[in-house]
N, C-alpha and C. Protein backbone atom coordinates (compact mmCIF):
# COMPACT_ATOMS: atom_id res chain seq x y z
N UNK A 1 -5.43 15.16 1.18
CA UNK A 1 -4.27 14.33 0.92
C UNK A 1 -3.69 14.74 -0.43
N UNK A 2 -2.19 15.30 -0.65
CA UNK A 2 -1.96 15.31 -1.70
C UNK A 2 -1.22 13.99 -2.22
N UNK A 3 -1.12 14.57 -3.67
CA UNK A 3 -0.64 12.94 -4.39
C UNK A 3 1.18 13.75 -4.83
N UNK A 4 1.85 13.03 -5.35
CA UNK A 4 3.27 13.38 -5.90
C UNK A 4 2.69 12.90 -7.51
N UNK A 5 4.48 12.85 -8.56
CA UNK A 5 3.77 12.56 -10.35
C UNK A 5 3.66 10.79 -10.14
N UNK A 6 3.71 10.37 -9.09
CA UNK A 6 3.67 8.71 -9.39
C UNK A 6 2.04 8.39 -9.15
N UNK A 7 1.22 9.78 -9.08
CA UNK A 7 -0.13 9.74 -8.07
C UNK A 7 -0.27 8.59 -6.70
N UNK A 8 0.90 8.98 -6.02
CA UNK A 8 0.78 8.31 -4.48
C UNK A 8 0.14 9.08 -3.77
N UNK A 9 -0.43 8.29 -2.62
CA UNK A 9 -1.44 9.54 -1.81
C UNK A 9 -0.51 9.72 -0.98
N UNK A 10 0.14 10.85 -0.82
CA UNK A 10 1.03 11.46 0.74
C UNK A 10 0.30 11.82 1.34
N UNK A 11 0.83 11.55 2.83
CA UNK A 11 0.21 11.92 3.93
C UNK A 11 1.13 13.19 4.38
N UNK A 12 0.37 14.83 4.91
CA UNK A 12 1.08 15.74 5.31
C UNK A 12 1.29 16.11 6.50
N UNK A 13 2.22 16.19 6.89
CA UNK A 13 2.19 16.25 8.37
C UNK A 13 3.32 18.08 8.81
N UNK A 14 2.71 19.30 9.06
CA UNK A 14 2.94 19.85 9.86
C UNK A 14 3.70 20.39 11.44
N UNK A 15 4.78 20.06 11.19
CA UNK A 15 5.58 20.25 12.11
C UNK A 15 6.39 21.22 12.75
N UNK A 16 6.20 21.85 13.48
CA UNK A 16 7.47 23.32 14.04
C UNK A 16 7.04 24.23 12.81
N UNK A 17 8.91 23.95 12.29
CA UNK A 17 8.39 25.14 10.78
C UNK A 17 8.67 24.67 9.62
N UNK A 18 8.09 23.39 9.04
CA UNK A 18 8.15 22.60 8.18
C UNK A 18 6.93 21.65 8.06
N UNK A 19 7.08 21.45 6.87
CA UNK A 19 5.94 20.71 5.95
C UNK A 19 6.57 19.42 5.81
N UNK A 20 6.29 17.98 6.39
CA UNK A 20 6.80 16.91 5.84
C UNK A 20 5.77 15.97 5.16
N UNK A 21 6.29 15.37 4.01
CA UNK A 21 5.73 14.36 3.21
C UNK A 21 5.72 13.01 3.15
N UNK A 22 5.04 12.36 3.47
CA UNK A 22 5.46 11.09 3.63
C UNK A 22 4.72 9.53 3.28
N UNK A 23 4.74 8.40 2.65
CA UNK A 23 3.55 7.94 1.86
C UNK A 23 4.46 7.65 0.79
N UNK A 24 5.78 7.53 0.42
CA UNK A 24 6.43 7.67 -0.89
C UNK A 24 6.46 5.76 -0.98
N UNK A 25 6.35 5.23 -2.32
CA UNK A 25 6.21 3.84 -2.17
C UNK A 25 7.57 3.50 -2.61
N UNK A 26 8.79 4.23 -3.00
CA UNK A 26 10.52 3.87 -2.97
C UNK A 26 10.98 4.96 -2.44
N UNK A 27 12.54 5.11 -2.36
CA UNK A 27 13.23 5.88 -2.15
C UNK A 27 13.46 6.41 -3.46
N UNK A 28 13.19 5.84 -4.32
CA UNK A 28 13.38 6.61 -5.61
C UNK A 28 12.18 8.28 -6.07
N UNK A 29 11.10 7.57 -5.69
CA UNK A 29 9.93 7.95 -5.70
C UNK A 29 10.28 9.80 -4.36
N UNK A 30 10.74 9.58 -3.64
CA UNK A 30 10.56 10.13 -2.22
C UNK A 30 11.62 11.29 -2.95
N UNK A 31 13.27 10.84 -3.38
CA UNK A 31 14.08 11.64 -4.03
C UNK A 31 13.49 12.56 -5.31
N UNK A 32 12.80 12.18 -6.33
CA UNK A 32 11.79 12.78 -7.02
C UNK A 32 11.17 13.77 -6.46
N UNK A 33 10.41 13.52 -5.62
CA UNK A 33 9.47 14.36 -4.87
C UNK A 33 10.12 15.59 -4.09
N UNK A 34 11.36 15.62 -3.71
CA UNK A 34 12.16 16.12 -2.90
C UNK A 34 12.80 17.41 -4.25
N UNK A 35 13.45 16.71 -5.15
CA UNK A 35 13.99 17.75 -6.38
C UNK A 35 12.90 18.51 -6.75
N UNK A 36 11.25 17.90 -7.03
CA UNK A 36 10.67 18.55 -7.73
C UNK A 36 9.98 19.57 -6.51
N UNK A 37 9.76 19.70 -5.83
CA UNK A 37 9.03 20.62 -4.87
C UNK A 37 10.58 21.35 -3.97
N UNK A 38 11.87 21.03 -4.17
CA UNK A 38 12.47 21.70 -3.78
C UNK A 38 13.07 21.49 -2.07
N UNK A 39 12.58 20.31 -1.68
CA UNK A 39 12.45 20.00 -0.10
C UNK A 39 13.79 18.93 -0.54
N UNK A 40 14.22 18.50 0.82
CA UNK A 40 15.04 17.52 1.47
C UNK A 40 14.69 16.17 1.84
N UNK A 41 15.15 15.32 2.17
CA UNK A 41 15.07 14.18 2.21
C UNK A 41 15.34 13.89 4.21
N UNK A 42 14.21 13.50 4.81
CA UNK A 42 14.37 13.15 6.24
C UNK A 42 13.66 11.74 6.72
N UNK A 43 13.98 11.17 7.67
CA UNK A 43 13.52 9.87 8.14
C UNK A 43 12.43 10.67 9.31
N UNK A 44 11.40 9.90 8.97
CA UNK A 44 10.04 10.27 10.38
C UNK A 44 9.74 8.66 10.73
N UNK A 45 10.00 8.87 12.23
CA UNK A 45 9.35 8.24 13.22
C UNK A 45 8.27 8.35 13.84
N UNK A 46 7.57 6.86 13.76
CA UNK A 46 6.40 6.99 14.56
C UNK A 46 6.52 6.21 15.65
N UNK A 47 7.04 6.75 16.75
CA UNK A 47 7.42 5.08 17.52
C UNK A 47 6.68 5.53 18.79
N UNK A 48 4.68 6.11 18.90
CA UNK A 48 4.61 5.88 20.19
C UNK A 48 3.34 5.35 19.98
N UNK A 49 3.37 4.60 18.90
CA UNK A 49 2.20 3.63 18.54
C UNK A 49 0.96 4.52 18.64
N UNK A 50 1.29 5.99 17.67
CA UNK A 50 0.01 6.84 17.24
C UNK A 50 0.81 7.35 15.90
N UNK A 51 -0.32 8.66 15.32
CA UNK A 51 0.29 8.80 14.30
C UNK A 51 1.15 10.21 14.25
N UNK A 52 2.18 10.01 15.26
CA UNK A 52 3.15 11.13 15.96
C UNK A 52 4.49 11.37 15.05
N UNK A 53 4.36 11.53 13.94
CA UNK A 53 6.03 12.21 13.80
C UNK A 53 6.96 12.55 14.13
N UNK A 54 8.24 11.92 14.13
CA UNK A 54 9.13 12.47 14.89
C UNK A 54 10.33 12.62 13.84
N UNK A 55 11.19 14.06 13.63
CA UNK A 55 12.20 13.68 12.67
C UNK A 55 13.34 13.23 13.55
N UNK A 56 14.07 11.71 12.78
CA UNK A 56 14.57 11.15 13.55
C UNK A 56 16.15 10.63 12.42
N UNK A 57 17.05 9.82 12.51
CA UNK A 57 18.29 9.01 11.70
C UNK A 57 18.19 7.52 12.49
N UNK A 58 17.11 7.05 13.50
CA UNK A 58 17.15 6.02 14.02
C UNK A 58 17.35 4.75 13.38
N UNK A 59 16.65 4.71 12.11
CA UNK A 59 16.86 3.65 11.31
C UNK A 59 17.38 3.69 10.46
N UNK A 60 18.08 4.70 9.50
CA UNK A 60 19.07 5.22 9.02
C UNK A 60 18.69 4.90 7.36
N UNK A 61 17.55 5.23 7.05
CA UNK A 61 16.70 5.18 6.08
C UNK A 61 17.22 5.50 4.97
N UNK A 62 18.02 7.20 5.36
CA UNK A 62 18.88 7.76 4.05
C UNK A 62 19.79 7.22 3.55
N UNK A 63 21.01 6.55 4.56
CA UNK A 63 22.05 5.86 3.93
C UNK A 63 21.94 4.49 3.27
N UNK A 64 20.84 4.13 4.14
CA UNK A 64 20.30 2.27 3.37
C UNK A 64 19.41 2.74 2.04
N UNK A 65 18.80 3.90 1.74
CA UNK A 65 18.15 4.33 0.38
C UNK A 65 16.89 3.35 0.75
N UNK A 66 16.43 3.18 2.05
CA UNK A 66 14.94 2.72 2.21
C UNK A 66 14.04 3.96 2.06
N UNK A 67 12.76 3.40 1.96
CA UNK A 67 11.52 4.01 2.34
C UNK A 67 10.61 3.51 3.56
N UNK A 68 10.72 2.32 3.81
CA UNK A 68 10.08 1.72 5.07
C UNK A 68 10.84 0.77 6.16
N UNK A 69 10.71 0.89 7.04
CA UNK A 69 10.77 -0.34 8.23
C UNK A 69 10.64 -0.19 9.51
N UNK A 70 10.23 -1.22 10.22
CA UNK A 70 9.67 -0.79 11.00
C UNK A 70 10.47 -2.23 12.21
N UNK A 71 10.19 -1.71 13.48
CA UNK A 71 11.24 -2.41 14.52
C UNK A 71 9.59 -2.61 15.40
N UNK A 72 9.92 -4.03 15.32
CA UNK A 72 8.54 -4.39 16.41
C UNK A 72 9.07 -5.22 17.51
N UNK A 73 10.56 -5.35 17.48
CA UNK A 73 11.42 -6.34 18.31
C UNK A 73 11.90 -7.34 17.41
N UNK A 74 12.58 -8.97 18.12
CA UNK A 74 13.02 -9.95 17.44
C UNK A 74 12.13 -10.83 16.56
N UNK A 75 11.05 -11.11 17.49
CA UNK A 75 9.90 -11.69 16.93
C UNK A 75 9.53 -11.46 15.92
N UNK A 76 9.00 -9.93 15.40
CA UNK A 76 8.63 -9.70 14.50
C UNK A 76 9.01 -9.06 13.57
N UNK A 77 8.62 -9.42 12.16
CA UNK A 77 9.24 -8.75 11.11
C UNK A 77 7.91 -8.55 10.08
N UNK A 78 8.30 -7.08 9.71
CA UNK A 78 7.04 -6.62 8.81
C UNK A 78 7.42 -6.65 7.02
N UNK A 79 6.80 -7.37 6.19
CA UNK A 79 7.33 -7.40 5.10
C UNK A 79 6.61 -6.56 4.26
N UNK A 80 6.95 -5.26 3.70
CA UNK A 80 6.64 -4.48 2.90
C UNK A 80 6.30 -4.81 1.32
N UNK A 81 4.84 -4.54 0.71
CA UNK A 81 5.18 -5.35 -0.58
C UNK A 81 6.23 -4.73 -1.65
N UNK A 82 6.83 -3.53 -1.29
CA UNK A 82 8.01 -3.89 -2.04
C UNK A 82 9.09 -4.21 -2.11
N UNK A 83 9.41 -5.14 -0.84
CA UNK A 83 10.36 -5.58 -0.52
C UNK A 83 10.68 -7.00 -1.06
N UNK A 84 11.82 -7.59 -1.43
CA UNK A 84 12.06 -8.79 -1.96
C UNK A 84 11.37 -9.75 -1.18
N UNK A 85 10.82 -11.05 -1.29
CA UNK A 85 10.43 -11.81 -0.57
C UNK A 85 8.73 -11.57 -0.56
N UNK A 86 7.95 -10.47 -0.50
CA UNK A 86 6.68 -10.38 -0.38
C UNK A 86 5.86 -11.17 -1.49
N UNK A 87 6.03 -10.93 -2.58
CA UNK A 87 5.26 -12.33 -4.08
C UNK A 87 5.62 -13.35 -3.00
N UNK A 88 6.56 -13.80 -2.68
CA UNK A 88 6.35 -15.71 -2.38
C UNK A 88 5.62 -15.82 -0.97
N UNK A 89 5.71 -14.74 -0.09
CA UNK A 89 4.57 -14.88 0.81
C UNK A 89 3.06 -14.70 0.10
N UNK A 90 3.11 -13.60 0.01
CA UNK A 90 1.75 -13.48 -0.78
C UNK A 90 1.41 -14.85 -1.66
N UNK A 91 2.07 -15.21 -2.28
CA UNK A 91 1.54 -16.28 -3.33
C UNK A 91 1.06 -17.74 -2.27
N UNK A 92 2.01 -17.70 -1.13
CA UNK A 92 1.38 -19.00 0.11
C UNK A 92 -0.28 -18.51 0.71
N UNK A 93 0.09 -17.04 0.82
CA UNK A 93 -1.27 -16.83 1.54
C UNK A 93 -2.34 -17.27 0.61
N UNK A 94 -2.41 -16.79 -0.50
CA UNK A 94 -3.35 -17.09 -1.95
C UNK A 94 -3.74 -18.80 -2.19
N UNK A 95 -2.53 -19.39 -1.90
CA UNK A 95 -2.78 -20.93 -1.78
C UNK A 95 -3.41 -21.05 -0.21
N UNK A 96 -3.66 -20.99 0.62
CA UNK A 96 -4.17 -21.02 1.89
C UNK A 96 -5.41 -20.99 1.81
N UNK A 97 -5.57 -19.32 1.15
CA UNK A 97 -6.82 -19.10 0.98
C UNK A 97 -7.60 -19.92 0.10
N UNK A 98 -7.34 -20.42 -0.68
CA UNK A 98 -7.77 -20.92 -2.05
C UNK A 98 -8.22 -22.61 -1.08
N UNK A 99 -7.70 -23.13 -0.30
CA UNK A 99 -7.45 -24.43 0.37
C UNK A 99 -8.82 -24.08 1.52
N UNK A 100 -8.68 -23.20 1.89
CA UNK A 100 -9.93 -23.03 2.62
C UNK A 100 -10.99 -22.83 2.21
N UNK A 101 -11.23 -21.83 1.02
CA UNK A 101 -12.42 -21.69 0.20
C UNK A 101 -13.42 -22.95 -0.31
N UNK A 102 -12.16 -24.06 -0.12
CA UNK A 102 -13.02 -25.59 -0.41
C UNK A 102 -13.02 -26.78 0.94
N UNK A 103 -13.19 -26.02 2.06
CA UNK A 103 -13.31 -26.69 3.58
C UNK A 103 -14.59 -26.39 4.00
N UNK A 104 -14.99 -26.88 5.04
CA UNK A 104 -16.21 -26.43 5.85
C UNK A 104 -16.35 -25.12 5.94
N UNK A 105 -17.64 -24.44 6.44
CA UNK A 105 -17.56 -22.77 6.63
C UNK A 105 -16.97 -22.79 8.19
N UNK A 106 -16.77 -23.65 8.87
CA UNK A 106 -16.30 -23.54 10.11
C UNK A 106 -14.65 -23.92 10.30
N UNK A 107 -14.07 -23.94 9.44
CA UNK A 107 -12.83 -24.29 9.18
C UNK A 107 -11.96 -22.54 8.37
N UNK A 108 -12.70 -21.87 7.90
CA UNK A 108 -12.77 -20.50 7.24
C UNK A 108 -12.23 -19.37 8.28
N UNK A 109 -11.86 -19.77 9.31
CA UNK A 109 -11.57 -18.57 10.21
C UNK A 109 -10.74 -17.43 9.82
N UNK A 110 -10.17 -17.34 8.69
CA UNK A 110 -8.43 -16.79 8.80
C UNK A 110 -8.72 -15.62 7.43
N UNK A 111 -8.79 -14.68 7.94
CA UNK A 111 -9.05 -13.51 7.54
C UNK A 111 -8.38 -13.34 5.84
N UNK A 112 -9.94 -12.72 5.23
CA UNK A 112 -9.31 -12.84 3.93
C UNK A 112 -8.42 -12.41 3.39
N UNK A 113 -7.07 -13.47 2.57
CA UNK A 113 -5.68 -12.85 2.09
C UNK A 113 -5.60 -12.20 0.99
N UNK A 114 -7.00 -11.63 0.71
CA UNK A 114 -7.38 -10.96 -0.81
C UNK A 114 -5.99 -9.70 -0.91
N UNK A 115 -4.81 -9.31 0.03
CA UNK A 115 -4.50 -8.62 -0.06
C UNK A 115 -5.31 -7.17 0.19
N UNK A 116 -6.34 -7.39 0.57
CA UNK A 116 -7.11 -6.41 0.97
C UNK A 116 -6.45 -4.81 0.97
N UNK A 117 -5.26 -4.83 1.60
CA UNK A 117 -5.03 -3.35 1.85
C UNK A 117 -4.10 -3.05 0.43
N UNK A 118 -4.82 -3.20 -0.70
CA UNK A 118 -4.16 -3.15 -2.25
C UNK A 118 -3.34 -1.96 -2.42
N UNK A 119 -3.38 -0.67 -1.94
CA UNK A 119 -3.01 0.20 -1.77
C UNK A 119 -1.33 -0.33 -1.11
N UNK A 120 -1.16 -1.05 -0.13
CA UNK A 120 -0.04 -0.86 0.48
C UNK A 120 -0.02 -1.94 1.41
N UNK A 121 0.03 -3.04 1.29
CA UNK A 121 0.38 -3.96 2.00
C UNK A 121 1.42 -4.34 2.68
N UNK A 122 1.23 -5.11 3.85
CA UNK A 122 2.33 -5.24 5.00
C UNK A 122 2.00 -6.98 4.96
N UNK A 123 2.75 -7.55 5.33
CA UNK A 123 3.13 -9.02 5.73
C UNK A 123 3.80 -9.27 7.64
N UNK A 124 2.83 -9.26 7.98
CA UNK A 124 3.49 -9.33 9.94
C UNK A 124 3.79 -10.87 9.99
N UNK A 125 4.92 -11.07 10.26
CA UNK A 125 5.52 -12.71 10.67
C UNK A 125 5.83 -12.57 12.34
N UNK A 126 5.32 -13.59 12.44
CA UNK A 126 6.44 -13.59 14.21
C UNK A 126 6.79 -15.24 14.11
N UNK A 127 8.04 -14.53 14.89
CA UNK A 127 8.79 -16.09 14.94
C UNK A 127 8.88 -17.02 13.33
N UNK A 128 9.05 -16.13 12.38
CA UNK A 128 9.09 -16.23 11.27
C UNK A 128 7.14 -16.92 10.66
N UNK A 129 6.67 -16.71 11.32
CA UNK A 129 5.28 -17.51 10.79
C UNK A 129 4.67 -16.46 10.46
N UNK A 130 3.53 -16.90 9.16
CA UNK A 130 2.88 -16.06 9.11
C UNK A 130 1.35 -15.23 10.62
N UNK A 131 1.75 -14.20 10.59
CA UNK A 131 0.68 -13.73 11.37
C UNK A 131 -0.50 -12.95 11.17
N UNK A 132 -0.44 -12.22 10.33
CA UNK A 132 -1.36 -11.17 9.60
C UNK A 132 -1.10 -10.40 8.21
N UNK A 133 -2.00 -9.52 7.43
CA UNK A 133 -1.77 -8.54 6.56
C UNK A 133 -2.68 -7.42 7.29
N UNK A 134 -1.63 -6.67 7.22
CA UNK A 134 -1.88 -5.09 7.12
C UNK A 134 -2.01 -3.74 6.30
N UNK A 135 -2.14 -2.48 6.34
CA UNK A 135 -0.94 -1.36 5.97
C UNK A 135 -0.04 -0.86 5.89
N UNK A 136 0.18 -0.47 5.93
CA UNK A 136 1.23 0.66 5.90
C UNK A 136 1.51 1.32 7.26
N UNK A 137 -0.41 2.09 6.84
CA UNK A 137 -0.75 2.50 7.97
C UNK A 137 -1.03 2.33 9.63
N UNK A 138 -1.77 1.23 9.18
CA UNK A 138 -2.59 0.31 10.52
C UNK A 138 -0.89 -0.30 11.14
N UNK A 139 0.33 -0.14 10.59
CA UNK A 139 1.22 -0.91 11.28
C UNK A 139 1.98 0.25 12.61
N UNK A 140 1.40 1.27 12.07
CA UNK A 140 2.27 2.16 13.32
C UNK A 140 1.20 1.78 14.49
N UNK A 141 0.69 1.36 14.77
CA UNK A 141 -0.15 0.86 15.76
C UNK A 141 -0.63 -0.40 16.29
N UNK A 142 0.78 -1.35 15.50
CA UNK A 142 0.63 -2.67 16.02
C UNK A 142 2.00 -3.16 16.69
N UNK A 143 1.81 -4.03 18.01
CA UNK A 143 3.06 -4.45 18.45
C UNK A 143 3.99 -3.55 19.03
N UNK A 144 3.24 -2.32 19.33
CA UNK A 144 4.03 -1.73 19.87
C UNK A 144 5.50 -0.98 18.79
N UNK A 145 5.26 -1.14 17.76
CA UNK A 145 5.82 -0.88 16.79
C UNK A 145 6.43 0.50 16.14
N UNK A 146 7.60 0.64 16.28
CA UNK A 146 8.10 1.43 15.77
C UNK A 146 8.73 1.37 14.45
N UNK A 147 7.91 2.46 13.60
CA UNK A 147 7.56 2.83 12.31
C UNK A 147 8.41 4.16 11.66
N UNK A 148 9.46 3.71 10.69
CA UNK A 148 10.46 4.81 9.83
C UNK A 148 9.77 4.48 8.53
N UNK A 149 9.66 6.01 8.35
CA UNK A 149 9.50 6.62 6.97
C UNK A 149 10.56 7.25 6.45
N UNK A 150 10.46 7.06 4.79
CA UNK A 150 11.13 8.17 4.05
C UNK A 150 10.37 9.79 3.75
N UNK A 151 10.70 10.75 4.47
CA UNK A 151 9.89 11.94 4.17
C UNK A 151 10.53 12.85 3.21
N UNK A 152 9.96 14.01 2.95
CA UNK A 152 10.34 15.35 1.92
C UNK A 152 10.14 16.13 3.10
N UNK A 153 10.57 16.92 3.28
CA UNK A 153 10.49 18.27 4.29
C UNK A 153 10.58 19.65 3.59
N UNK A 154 9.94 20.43 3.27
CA UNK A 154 10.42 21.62 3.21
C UNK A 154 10.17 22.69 4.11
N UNK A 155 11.00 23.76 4.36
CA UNK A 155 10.72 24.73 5.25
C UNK A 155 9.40 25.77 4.71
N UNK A 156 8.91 25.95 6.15
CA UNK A 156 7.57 27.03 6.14
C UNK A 156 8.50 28.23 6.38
N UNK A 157 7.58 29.43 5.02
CA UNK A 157 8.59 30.88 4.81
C UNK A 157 7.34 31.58 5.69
């Protein structure tokens, strides 16, 4: 796994005749990465709920200046922690957790909101409720979920 200068871990993915990068935690971050190694800026899809690359404009990543999102249908919406809104979820889950920590051990069911995936956390709502925390990663493989990245591409000489 290489890292970029923000030491993010990119994931590399091999394609046709290109090298794509992908793992960038902004679009700021991703544009950086792109000037300094000399590559371009492309949207990768993962939409067959594996970890399949596809270069795609489906979600239109470049012109919105995202780095993530992901289409799981109406129901659901995945909240990226760097997306506005993630602190005040996160901060409910933390009170939840904190409310259960002083209940019965049989009342404890609900998986710890330690933020666990510290690296890169996801927020899954359906029907606006909370439903889970995830990755990044673990989300191209939930719900049937189709998953846009911000990548770097450069061509193989």
């Amino acid at each position: 796994m290489e890292t970029n200068a923000q030491d993010q871990k990119l994931n590399k993915y091999e394609m046709e005749n290109q090298t794509v990068y992908t793992g960038f935690s902004s679009f700021t971050d991703a544009e950086e990465h792109a000037q300094k190694i000399g590559g371009t800026l492309v949207e990768v899809g993962f939409k067959d709920g594996n970890d399949n690359p596809q270069i795609t404009d489906d979600a239109g990543l470049i012109e919105k200046k995202l780095h993530y999102f992901v289409d799981a249908g109406e129901e659901y919406k995945f909240i990226h922690s760097s997306d506005p809104g993630f602190r005040e979820y996160a901060d409910e889950l933390q009170k939840i957790k904190a409310k259960l920590l002083h209940s019965p051990p049989d009342e404890r069911y609900i998986a710890n909101f330690e933020i666990e995936n510290a690296e890169d956390p996801i927020i899954v709502l359906k029907n606006n409720e909370f439903e889970s925390v995830t990755s990044r990663e673990r989300s191209k493989y939930l719900k049937h979920a189709k998953v846009y990245e911000i990548g770097v591409s450069t061509t193989e000489s």
